[in-house]
C-alpha atoms as a PDB file:
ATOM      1  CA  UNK A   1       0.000   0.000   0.000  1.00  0.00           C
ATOM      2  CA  UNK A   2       2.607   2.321   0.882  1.00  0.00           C
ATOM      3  CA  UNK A   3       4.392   1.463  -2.169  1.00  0.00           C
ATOM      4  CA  UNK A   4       1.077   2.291  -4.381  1.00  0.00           C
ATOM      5  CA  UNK A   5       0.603   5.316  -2.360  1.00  0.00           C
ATOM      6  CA  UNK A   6       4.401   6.552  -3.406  1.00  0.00           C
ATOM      7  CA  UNK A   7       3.853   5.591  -6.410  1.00  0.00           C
ATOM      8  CA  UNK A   8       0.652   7.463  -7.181  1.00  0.00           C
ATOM      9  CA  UNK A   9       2.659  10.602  -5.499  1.00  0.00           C
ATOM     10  CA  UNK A  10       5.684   9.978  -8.057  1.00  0.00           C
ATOM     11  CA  UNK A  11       3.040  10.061 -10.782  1.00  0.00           C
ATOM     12  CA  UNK A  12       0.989  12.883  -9.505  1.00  0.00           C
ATOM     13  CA  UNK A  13       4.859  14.622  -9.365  1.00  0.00           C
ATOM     14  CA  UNK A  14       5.816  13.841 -12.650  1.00  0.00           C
ATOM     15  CA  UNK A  15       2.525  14.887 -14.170  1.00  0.00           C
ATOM     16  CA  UNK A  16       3.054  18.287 -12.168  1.00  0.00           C
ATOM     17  CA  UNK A  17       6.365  18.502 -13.123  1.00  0.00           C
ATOM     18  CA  UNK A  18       5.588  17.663 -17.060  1.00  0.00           C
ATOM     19  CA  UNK A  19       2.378  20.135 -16.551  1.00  0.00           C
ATOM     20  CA  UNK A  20       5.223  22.883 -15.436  1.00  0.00           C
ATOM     21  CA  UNK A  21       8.028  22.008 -17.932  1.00  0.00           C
ATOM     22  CA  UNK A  22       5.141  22.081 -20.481  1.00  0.00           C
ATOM     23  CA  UNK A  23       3.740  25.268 -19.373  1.00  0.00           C
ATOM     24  CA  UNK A  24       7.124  26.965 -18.923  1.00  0.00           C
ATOM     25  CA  UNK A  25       7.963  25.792 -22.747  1.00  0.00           C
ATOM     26  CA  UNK A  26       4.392  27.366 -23.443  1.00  0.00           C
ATOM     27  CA  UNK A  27       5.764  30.554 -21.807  1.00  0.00           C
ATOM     28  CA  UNK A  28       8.649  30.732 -23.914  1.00  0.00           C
ATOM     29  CA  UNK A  29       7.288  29.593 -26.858  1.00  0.00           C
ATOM     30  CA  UNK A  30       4.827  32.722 -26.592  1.00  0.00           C
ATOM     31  CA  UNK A  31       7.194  34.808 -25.337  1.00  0.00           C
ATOM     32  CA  UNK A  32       9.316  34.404 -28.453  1.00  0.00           C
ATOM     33  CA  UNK A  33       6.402  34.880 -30.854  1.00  0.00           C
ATOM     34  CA  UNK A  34       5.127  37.798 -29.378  1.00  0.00           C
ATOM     35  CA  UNK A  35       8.804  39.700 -29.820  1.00  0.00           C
ATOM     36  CA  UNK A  36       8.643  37.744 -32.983  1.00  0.00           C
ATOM     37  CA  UNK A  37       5.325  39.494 -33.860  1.00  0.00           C
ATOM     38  CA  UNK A  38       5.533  42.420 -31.840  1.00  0.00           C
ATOM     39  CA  UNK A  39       9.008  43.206 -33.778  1.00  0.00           C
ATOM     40  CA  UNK A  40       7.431  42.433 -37.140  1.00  0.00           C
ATOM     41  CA  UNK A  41       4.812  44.880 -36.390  1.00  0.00           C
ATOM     42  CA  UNK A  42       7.046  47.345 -35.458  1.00  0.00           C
ATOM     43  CA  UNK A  43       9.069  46.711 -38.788  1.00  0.00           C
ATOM     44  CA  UNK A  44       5.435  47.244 -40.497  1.00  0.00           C
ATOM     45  CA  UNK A  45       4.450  50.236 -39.082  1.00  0.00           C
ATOM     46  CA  UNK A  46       7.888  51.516 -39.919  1.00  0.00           C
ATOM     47  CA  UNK A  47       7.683  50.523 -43.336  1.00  0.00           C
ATOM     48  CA  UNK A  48       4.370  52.077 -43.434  1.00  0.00           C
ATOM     49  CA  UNK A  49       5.286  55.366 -42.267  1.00  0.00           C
ATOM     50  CA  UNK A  50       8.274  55.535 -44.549  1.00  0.00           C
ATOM     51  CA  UNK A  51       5.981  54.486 -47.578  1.00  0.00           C
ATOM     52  CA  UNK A  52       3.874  57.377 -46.470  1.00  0.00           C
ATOM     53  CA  UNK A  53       6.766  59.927 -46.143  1.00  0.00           C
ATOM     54  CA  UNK A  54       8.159  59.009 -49.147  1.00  0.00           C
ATOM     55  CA  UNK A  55       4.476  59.336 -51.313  1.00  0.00           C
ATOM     56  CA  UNK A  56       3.479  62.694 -49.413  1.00  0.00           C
ATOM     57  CA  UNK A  57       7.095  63.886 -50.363  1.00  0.00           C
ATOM     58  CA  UNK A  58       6.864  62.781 -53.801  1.00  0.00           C
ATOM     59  CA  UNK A  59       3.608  63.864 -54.457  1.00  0.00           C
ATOM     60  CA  UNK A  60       4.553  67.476 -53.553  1.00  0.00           C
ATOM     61  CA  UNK A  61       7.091  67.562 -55.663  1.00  0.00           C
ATOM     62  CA  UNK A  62       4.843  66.377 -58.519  1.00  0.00           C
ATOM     63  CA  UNK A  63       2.336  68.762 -57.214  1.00  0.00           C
ATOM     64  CA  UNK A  64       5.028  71.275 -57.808  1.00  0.00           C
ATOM     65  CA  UNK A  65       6.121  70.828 -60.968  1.00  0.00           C
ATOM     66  CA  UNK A  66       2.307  70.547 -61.743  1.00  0.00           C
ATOM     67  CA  UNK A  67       1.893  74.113 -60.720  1.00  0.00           C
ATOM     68  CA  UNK A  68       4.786  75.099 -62.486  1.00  0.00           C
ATOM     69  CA  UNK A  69       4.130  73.157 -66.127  1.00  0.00           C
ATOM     70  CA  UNK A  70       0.340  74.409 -65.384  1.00  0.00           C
ATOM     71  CA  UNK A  71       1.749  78.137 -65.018  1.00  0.00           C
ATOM     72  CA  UNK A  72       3.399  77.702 -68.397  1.00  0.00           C
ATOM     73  CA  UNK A  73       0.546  75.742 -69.975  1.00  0.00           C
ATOM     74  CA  UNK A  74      -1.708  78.562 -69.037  1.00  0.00           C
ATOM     75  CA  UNK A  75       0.429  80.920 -70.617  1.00  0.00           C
ATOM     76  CA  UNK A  76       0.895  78.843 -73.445  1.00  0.00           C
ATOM     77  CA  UNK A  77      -3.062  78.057 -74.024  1.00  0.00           C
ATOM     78  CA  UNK A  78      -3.624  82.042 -73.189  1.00  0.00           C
ATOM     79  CA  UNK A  79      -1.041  82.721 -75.958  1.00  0.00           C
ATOM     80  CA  UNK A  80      -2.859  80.207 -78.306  1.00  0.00           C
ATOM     81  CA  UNK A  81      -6.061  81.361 -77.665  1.00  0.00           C
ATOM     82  CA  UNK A  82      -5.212  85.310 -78.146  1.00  0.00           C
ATOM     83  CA  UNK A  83      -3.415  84.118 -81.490  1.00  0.00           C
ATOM     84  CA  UNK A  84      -5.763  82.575 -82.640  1.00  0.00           C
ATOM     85  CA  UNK A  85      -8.618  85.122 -82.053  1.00  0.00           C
ATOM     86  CA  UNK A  86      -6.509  87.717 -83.536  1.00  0.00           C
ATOM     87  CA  UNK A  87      -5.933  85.954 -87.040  1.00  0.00           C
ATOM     88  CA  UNK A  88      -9.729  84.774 -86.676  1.00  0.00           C
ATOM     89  CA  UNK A  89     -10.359  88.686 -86.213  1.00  0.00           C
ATOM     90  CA  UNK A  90      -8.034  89.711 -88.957  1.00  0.00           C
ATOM     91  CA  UNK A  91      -9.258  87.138 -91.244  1.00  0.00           C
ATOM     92  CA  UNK A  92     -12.881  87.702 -90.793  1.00  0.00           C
ATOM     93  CA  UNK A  93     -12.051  91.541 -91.297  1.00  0.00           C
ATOM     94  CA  UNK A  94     -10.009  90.964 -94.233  1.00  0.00           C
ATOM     95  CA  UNK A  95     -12.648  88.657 -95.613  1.00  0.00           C
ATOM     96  CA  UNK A  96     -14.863  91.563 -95.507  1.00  0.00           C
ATOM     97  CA  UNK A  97     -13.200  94.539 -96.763  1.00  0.00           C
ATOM     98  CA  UNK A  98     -12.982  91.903 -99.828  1.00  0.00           C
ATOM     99  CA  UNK A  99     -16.588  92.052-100.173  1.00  0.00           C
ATOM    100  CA  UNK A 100     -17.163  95.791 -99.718  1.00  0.00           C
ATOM    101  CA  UNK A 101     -14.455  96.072-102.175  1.00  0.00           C
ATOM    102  CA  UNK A 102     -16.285  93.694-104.819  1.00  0.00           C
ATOM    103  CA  UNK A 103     -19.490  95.281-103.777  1.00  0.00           C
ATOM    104  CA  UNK A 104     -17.951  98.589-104.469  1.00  0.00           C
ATOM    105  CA  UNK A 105     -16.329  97.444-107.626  1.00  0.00           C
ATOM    106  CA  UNK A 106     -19.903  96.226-108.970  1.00  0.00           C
ATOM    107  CA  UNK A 107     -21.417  99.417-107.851  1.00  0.00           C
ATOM    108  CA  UNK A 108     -19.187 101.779-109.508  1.00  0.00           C
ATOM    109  CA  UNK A 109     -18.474  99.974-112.930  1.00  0.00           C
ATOM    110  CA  UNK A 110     -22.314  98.903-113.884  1.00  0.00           C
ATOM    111  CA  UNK A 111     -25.982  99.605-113.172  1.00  0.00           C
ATOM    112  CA  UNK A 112     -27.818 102.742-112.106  1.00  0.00           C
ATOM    113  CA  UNK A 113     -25.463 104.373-109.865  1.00  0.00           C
ATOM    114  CA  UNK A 114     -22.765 104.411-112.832  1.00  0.00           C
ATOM    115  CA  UNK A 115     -25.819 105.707-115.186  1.00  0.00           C
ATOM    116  CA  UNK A 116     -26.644 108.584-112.602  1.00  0.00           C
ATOM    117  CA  UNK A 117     -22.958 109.617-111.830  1.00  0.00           C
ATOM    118  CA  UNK A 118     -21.584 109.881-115.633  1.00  0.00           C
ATOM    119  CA  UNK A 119     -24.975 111.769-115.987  1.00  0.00           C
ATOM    120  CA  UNK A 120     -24.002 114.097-112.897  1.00  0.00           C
ATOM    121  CA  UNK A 121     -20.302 114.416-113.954  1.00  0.00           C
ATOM    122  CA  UNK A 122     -21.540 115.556-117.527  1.00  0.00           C
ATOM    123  CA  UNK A 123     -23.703 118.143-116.278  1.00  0.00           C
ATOM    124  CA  UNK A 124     -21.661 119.653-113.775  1.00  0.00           C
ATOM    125  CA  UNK A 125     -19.014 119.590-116.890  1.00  0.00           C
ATOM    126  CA  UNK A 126     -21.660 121.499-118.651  1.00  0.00           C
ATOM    127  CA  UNK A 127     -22.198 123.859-116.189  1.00  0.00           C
ATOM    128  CA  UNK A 128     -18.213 124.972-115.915  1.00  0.00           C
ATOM    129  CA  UNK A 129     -18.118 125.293-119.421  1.00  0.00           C
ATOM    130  CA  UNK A 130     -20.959 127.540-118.937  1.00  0.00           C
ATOM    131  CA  UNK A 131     -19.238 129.576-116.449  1.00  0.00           C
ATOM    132  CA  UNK A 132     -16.079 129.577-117.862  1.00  0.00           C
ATOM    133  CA  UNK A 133     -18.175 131.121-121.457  1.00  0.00           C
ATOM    134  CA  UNK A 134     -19.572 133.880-118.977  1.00  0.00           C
ATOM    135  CA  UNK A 135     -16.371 135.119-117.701  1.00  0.00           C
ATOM    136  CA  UNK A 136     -15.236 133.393-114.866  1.00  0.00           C
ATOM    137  CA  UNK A 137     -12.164 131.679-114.067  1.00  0.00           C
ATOM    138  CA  UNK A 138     -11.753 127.898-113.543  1.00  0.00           C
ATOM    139  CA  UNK A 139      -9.411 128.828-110.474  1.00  0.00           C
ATOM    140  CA  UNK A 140     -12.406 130.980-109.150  1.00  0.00           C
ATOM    141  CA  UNK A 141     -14.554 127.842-109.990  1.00  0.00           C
ATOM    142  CA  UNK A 142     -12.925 125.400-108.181  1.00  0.00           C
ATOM    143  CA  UNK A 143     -12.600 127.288-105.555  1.00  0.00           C
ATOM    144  CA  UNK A 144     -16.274 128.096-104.739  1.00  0.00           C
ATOM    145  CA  UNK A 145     -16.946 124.333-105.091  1.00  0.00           C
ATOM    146  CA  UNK A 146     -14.108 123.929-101.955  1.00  0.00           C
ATOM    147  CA  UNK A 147     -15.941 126.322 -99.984  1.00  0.00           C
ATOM    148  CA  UNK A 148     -19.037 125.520-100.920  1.00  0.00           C
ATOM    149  CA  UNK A 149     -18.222 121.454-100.200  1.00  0.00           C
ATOM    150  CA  UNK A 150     -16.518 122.630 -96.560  1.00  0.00           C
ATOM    151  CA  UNK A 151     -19.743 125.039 -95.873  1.00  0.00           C
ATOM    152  CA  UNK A 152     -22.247 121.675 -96.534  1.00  0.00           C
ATOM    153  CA  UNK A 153     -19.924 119.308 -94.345  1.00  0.00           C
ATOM    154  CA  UNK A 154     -20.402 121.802 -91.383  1.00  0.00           C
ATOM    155  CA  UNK A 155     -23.602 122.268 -91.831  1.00  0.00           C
ATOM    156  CA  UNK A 156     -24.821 118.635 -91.750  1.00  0.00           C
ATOM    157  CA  UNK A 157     -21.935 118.047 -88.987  1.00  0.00           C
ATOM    158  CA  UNK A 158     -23.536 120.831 -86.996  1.00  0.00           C
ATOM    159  CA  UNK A 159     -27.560 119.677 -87.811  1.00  0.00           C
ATOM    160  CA  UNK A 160     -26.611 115.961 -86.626  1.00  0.00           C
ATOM    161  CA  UNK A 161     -24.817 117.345 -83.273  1.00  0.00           C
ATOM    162  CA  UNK A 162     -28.234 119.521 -82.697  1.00  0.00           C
ATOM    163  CA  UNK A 163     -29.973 116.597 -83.583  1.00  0.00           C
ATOM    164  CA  UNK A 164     -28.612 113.955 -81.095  1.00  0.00           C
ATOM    165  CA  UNK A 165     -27.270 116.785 -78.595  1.00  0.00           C
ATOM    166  CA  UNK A 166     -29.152 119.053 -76.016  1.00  0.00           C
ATOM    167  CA  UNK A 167     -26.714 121.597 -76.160  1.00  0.00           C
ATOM    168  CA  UNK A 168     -27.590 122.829 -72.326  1.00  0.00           C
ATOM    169  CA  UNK A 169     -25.896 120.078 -70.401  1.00  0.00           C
ATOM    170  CA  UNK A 170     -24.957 118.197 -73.644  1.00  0.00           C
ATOM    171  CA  UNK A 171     -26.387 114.738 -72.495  1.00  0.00           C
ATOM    172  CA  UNK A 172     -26.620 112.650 -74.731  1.00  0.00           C
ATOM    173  CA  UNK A 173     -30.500 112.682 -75.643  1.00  0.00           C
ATOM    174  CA  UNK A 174     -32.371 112.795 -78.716  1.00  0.00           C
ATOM    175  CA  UNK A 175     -33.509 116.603 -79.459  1.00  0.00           C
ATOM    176  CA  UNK A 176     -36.908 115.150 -80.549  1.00  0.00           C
ATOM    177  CA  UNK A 177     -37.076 113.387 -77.120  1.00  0.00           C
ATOM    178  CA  UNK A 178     -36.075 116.507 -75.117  1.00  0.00           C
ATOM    179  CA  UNK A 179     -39.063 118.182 -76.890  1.00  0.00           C
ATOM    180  CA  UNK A 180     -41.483 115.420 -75.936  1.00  0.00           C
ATOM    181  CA  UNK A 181     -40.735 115.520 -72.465  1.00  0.00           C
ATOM    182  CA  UNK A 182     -40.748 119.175 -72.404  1.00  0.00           C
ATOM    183  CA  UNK A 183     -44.335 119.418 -73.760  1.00  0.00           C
ATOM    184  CA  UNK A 184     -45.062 116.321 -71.815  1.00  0.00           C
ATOM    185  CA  UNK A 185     -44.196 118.109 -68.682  1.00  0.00           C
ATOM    186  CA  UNK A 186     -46.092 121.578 -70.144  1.00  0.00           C
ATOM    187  CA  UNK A 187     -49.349 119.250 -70.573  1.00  0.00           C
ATOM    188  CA  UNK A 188     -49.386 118.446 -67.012  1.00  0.00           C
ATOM    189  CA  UNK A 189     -48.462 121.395 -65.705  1.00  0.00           C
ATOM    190  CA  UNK A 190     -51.759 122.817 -67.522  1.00  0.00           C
ATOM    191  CA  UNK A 191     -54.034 120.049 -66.137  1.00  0.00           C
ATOM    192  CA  UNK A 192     -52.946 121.311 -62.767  1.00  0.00           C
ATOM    193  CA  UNK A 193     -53.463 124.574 -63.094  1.00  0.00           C
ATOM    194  CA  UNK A 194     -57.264 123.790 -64.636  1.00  0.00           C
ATOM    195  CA  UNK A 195     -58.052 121.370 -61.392  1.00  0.00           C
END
């Protein structure tokens, strides 16, 4: 009996001690995979952050040289853009000075404008030939038709400025207007005075 009962202890001491040696290898086992693991996280988040220093960096510098190339794109597209207006401009004008001119040409050399100007030029022909027969001079001729061509530009030059003009405070107002609101305001001022 005492032999089974020392037995039984030597088995319930070797189980302990196997239950300890087991649990201490345990211990070290996941002691050595948590540095493991701890240290591979560490290397991860390191790598990480450098990743991310290295992108931000990088993409500022692209950002950068974006600004810059989009600086001298601008300019470029602005340049472009103003070029090509101003030959559109000059083309389109260019195009149409064309057509006055052929309208002009077509106007002057055939139909009734042609008719009515040889017909003009031969009488005022006519009529120096007249004057010269009564005694005056061609230089005296000419002349009067100078004066006579200034006098009629100033004239119309001064009926369209009293026209469009009110010469009081010269604002720019049609004279016809200026008269309508005048007798506009005369009209009421009569139907107040009859009330």
């Amino acid at each position: 009996m005492r032999r089974c009962l020392d037995r039984m202890q030597f088995f319930d001491q070797a189980k302990a001690f196997q239950h300890w040696q087991q649990q201490m290898i345990s211990m070290k086992t996941r002691a050595q995979e948590n540095k493991g693991h701890s240290a591979g996280n560490l290397a991860h988040i390191l790598a990480r952050l450098v990743k991310r220093r290295l992108a931000s960096a990088l993409q500022s510098l692209r950002l950068r040289t974006e600004r810059r190339d989009f600086k001298r794109k601008f300019l470029k597209r602005m340049f472009m853009h103003s070029a090509a207006n101003r030959k559109r401009y000059f083309w389109d004008r260019w195009k149409n000075l064309v057509r006055c001119e052929e309208i002009a040409a077509d106007v002057n050399t055939e139909g009734e404008v042609v008719m009515k100007r040889n017909q003009l030029a031969r009488q005022s022909q006519q009529m120096q030939r007249q004057l010269v027969k009564l005694g005056y001079t061609p230089q005296f001729i000419t002349a009067y038709l100078e004066n006579k061509a200034v006098k009629q530009r100033a004239d119309m030059q001064r009926g369209i400025i009293t026209l469009f003009f009110k010469n009081s405070d010269f604002s720019i107002v049609p004279k016809a207007f200026n008269q309508l609101k005048a007798y506009v305001q005369r009209r009421k001022q009569a139907k107040r005075r009859a009330i």
